[in-house]
N, C-alpha and C. Protein backbone atom coordinates (compact mmCIF):
# COMPACT_ATOMS: atom_id res chain seq x y z
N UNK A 1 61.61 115.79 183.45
CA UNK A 1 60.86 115.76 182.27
C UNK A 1 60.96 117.04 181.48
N UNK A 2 61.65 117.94 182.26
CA UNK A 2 61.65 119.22 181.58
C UNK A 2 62.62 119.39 180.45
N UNK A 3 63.45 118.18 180.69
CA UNK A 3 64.65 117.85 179.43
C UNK A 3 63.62 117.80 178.01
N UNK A 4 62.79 116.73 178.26
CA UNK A 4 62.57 115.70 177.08
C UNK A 4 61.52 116.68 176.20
N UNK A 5 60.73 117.46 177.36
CA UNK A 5 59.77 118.15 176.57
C UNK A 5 60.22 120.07 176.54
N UNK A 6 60.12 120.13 175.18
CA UNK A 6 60.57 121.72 175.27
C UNK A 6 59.83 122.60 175.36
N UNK A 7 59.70 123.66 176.08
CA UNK A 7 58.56 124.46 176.64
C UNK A 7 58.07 125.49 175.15
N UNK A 8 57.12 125.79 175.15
CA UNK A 8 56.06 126.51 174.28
C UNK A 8 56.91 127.37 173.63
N UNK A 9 57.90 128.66 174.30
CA UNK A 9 58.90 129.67 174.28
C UNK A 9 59.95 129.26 172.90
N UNK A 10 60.33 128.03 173.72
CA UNK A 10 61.14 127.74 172.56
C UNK A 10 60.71 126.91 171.00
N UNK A 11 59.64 126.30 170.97
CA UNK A 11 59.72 125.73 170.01
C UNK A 11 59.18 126.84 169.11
N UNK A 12 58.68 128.16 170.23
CA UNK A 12 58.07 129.18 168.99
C UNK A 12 59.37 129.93 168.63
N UNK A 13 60.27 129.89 169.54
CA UNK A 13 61.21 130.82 168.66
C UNK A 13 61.75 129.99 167.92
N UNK A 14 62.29 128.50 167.64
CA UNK A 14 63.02 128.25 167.21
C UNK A 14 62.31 127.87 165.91
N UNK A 15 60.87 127.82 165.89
CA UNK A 15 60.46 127.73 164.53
C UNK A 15 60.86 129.49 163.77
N UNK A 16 60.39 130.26 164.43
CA UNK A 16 60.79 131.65 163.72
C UNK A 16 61.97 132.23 163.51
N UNK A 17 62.95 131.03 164.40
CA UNK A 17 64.38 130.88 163.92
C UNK A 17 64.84 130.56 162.61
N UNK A 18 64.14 129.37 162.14
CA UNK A 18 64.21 128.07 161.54
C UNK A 18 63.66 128.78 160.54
N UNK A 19 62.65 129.52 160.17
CA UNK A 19 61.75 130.50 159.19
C UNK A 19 62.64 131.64 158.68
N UNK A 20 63.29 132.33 159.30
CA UNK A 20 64.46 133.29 159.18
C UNK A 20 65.57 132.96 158.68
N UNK A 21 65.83 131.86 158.84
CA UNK A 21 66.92 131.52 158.66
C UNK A 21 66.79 130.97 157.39
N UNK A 22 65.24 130.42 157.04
CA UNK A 22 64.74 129.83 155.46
C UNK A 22 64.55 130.88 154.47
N UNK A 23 63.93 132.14 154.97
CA UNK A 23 64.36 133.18 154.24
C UNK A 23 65.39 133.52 153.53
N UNK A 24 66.47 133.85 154.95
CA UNK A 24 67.90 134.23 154.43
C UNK A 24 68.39 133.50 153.33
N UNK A 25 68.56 131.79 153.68
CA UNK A 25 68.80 130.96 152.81
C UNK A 25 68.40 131.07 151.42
N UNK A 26 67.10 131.21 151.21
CA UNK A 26 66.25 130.79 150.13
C UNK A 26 66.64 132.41 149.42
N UNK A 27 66.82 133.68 150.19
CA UNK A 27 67.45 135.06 149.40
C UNK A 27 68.66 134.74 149.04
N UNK A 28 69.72 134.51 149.79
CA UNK A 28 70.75 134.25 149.86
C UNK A 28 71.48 132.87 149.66
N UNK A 29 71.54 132.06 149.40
CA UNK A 29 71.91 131.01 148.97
C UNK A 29 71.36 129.60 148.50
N UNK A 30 70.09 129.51 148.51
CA UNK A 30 69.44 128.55 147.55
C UNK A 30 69.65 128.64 146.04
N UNK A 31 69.58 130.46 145.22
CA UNK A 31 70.05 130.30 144.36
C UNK A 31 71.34 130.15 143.77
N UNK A 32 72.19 130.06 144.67
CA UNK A 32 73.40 130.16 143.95
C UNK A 32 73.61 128.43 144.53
N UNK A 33 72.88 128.05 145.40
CA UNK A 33 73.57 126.19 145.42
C UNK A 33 72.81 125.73 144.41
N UNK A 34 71.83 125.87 144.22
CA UNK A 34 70.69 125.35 142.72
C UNK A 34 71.34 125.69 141.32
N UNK A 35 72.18 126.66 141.57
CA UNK A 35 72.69 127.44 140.48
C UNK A 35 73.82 126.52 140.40
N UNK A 36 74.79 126.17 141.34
CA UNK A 36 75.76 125.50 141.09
C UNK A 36 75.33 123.81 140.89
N UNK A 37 74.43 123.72 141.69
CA UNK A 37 73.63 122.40 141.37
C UNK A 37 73.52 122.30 140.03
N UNK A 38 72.51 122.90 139.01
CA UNK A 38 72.40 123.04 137.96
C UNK A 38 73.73 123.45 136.79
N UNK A 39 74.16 124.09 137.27
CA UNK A 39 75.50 124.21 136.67
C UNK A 39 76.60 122.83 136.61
N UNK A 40 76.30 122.06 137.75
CA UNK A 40 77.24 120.82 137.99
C UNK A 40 76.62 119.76 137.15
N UNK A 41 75.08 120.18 136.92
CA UNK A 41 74.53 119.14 136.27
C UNK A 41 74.71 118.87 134.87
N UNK A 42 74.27 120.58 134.48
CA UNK A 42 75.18 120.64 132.81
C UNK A 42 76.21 120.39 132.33
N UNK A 43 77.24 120.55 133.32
CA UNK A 43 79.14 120.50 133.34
C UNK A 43 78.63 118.57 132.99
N UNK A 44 78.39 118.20 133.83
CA UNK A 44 78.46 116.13 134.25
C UNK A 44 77.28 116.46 132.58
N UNK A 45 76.35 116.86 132.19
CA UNK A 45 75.65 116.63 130.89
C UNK A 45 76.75 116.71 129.81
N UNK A 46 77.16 118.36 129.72
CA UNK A 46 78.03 118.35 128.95
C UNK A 46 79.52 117.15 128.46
N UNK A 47 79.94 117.21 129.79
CA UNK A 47 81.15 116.24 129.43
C UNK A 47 80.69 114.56 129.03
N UNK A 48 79.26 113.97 129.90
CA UNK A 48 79.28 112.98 129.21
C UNK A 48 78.39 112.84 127.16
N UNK A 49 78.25 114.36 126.99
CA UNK A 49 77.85 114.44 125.20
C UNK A 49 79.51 114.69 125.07
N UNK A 50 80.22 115.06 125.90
CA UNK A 50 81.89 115.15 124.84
C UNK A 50 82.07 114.28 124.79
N UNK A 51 81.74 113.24 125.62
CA UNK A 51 82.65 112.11 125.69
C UNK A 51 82.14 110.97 124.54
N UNK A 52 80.73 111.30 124.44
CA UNK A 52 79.72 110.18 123.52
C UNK A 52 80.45 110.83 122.17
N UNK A 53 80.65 112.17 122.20
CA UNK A 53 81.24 112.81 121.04
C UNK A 53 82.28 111.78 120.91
N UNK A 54 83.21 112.42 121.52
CA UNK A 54 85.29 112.16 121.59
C UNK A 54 84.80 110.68 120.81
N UNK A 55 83.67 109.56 121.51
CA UNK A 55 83.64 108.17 121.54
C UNK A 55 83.62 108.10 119.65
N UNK A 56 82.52 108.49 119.45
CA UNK A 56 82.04 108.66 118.18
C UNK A 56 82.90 108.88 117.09
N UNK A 57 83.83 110.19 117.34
CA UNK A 57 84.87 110.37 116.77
C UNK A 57 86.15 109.56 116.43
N UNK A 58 86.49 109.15 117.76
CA UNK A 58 87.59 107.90 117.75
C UNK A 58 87.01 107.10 116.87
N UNK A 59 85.91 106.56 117.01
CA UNK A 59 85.36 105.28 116.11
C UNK A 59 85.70 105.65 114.79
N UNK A 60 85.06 107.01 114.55
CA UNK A 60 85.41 107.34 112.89
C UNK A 60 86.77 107.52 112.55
N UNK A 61 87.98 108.01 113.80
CA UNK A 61 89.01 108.13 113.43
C UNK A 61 89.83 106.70 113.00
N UNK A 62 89.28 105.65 113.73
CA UNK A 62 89.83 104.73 113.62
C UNK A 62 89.94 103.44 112.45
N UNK A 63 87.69 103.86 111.58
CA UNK A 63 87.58 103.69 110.50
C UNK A 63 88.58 104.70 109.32
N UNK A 64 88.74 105.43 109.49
CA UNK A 64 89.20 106.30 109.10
C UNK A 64 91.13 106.13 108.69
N UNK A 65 91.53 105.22 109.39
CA UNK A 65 93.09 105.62 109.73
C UNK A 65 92.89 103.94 109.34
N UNK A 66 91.77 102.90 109.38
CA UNK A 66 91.57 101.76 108.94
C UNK A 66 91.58 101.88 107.39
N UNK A 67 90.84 103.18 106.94
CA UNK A 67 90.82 103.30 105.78
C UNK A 67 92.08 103.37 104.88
N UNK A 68 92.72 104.47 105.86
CA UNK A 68 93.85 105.26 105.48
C UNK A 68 94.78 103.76 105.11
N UNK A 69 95.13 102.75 105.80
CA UNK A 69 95.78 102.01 106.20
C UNK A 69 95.54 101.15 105.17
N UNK A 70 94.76 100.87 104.67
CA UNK A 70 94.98 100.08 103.91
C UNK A 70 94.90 100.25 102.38
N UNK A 71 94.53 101.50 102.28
CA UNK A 71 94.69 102.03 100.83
C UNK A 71 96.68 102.50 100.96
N UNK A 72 96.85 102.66 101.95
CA UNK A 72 98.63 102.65 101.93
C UNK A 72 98.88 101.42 101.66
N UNK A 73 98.60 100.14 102.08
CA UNK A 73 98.81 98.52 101.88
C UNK A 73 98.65 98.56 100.60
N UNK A 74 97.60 99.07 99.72
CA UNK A 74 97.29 98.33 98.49
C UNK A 74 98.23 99.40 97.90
N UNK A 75 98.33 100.92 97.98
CA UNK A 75 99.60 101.52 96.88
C UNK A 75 100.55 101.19 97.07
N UNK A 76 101.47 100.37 98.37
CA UNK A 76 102.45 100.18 98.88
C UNK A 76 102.84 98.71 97.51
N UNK A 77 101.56 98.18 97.39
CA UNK A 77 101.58 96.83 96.53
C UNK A 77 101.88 97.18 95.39
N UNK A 78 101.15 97.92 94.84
CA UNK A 78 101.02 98.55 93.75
C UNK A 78 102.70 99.10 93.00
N UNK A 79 103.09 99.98 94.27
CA UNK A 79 104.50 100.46 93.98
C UNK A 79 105.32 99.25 93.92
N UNK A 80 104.79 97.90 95.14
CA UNK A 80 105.95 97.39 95.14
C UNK A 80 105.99 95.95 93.62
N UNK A 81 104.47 95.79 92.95
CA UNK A 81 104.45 95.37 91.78
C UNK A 81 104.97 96.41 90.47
N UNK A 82 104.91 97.56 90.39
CA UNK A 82 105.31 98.95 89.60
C UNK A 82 107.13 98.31 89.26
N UNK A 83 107.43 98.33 90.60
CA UNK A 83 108.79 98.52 90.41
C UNK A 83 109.87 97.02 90.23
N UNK A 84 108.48 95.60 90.51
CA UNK A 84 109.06 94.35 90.30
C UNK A 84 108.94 94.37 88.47
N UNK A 85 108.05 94.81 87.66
CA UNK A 85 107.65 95.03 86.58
C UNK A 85 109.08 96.17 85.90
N UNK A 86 109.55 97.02 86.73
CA UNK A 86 110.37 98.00 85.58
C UNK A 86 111.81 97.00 86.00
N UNK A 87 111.95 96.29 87.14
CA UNK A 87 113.33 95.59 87.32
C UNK A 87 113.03 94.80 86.28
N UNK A 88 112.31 93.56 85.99
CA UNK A 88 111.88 92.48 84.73
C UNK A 88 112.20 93.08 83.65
N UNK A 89 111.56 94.54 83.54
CA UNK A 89 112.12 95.24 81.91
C UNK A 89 113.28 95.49 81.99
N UNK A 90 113.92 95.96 82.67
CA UNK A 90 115.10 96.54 82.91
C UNK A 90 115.91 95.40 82.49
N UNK A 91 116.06 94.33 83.28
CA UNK A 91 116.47 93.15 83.06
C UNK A 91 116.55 92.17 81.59
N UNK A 92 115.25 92.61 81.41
CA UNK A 92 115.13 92.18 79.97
C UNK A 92 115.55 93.25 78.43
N UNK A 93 115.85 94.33 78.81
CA UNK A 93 116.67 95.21 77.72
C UNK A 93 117.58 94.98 78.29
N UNK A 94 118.31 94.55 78.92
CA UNK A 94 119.73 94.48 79.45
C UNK A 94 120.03 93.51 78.51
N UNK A 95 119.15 92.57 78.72
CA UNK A 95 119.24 91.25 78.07
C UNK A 95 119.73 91.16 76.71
N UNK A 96 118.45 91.81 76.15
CA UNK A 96 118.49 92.08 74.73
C UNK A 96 119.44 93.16 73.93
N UNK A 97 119.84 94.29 74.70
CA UNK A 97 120.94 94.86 74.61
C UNK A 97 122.17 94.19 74.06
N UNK A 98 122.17 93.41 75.46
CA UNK A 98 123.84 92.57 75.13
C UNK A 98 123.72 91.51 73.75
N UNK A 99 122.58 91.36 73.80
CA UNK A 99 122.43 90.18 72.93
C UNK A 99 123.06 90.62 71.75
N UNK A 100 122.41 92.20 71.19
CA UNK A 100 122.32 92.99 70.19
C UNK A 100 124.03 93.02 69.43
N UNK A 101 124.57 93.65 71.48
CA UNK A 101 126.10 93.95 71.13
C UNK A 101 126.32 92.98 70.47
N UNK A 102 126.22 91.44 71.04
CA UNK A 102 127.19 90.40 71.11
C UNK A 102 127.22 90.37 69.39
N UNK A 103 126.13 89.98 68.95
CA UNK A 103 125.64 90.03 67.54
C UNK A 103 126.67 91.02 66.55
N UNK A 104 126.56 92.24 67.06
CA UNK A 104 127.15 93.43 66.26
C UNK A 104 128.83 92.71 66.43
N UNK A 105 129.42 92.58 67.75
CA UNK A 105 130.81 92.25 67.32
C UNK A 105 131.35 90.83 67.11
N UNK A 106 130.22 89.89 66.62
CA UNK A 106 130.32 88.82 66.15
C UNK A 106 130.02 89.15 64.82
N UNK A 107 129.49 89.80 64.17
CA UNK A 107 129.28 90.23 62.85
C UNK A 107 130.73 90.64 62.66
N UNK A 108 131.44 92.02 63.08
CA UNK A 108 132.34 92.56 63.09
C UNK A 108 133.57 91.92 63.14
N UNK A 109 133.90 90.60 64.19
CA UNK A 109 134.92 89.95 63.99
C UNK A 109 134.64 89.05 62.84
N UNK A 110 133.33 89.03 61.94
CA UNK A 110 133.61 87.69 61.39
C UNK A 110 134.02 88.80 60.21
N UNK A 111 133.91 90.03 59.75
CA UNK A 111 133.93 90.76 59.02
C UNK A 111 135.38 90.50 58.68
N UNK A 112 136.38 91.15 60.03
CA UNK A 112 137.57 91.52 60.04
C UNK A 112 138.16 90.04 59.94
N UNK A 113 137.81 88.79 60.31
CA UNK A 113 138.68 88.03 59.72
C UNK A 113 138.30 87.19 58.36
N UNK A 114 136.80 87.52 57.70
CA UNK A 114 137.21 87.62 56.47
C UNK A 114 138.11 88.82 55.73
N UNK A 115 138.14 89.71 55.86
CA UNK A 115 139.32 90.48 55.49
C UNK A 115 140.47 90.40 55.97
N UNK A 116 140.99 90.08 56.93
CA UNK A 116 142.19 88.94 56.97
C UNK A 116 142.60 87.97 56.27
N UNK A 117 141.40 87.72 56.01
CA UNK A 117 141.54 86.35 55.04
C UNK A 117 141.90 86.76 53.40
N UNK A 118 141.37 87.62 53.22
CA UNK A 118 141.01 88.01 51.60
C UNK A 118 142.42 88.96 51.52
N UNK A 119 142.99 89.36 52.22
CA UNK A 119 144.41 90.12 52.55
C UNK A 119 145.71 89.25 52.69
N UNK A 120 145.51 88.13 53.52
CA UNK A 120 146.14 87.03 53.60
C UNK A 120 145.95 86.11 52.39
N UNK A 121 145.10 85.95 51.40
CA UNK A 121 145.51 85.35 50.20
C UNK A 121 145.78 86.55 49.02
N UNK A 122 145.40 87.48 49.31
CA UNK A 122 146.04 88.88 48.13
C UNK A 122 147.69 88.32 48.37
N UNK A 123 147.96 88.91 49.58
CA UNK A 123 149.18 88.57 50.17
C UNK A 123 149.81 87.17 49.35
N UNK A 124 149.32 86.44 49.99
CA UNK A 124 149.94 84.46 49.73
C UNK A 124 150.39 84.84 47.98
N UNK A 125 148.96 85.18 47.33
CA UNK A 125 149.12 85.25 45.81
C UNK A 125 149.77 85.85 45.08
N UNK A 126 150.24 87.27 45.87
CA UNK A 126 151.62 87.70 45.57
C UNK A 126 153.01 87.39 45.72
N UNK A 127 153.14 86.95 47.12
CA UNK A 127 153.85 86.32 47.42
C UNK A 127 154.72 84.80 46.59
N UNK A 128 153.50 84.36 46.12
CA UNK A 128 153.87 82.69 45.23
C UNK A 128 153.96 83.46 43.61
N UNK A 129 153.14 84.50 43.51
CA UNK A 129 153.44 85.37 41.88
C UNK A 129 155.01 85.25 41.77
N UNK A 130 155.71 86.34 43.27
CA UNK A 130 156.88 86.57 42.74
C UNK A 130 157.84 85.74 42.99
N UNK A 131 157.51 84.28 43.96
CA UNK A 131 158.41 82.90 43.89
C UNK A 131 158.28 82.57 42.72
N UNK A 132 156.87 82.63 41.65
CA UNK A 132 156.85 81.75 40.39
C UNK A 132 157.73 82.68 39.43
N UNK A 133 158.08 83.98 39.46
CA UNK A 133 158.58 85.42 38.34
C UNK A 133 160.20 84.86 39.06
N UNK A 134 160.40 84.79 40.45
CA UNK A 134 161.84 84.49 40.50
C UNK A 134 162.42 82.80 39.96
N UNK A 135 161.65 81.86 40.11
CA UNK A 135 161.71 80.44 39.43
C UNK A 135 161.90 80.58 38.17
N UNK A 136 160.80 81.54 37.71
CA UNK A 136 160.63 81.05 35.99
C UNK A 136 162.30 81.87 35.55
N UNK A 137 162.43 83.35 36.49
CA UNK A 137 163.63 84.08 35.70
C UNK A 137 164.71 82.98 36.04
N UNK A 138 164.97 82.48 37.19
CA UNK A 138 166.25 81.44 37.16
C UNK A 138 166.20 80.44 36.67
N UNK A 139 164.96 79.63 35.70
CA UNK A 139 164.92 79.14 34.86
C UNK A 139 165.36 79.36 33.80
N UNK A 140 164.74 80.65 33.19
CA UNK A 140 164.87 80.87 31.72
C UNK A 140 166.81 81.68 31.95
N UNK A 141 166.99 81.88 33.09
CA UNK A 141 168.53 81.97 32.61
C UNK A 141 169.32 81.10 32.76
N UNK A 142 169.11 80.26 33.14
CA UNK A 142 169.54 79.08 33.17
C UNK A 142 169.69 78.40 31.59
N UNK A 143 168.12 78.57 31.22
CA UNK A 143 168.29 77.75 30.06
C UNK A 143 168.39 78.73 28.88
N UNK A 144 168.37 80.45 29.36
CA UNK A 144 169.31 80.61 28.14
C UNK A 144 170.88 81.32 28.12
N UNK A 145 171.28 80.69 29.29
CA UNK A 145 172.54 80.61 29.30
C UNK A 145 173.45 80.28 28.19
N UNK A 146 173.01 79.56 27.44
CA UNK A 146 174.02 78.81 27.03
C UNK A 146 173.25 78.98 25.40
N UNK A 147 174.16 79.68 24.31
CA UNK A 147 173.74 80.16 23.21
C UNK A 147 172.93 79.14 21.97
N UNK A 148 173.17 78.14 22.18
CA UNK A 148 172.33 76.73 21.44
C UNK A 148 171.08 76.64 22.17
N UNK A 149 170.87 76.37 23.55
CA UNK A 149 169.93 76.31 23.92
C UNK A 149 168.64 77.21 23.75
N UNK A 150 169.63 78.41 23.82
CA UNK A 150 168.39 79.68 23.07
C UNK A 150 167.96 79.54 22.14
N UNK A 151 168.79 78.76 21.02
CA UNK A 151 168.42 78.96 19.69
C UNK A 151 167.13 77.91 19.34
N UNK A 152 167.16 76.65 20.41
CA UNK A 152 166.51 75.69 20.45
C UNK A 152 165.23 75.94 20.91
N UNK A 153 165.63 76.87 22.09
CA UNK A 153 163.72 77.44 22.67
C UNK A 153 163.09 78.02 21.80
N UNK A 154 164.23 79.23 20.92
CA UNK A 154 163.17 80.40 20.17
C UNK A 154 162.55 79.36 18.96
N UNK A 155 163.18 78.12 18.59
CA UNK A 155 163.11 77.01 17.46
C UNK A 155 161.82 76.68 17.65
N UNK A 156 161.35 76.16 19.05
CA UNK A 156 160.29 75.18 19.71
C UNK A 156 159.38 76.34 20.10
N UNK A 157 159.31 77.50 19.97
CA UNK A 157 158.65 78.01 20.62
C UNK A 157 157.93 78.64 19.55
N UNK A 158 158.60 79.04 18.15
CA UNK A 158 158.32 79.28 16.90
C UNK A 158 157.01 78.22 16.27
N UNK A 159 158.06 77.06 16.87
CA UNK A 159 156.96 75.32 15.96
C UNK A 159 155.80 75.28 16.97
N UNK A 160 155.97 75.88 18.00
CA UNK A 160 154.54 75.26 18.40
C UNK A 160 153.75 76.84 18.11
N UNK A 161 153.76 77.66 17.89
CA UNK A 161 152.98 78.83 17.44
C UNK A 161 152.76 78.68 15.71
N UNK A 162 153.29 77.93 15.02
CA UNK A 162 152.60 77.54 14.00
C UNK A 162 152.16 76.36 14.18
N UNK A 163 151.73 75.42 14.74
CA UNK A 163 151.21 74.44 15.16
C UNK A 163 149.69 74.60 15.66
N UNK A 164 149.68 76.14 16.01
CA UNK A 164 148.30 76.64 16.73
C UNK A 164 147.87 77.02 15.87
């Protein structure tokens, strides 16, 4: 029975063990485990306010880059109506351009072949002038070849100028 029950001796030293040893502790290392206790507690405080932070943030980054995103969509539209609008113009002075040319050298050829034309009958009318100046001269020597016949034209030609 002397196992089970511990004699007087010892339970007094081992309480003034146990007391000494709560001392030491409580000088010597209660504050610095409380300290790290407390310190572990702020570290686990701190990181879960970073994290509610970081959370917070992402959210706004994400409104944010939502924002971003779609004001790029709508200038992206914008540019890509901008530039369907200057191809249409573009397209359409092209248009009207050529039209302009076509006009100018349809004016221009009709110009140059009325003056072809007005050159080509100067021409013709000279041309038939001096067939009618070579006809009439091989006419009139013809018919005044022959010395009666002259005398007969300048005759008839006399009577009908007093006739007028």
């Amino acid at each position: 029975m002397d196992l089970i029950t511990p004699g007087l001796g010892l339970v007094f030293w081992s309480l003034i063990t146990f007391f000494i040893l709560l001392v030491v502790l409580k000088k010597f290392a209660w504050k610095p485990i409380l300290g790290a206790v407390d310190e572990r507690e702020s570290g686990i405080k701190n990181a879960l306010e970073a994290a509610d932070k970081a959370r917070k943030e992402m959210e706004n980054l994400k409104a944010d880059n939502e924002r971003i995103l779609n004001e790029a969509r709508a200038e992206r539209e914008a540019m890509l109506k901008d530039a369907r609008d200057i191809k249409t113009k573009m397209v359409s002075d092209a248009k009207e351009e050529a039209q302009e040319q076509a006009t100018k050298i349809i004016a221009q050829a009709q110009e140059a072949i009325e003056h072809e034309k007005r050159s080509a009958m100067a021409e013709l009318k000279n041309h038939v002038a001096s067939l009618s100046i070579e006809i009439a001269e091989k006419v009139v020597r013809q018919e005044l070849g022959n010395k009666d016949r002259q005398l007969e034209l300048v005759e008839s030609m006399l009577s009908d100028a007093k006739l007028n």
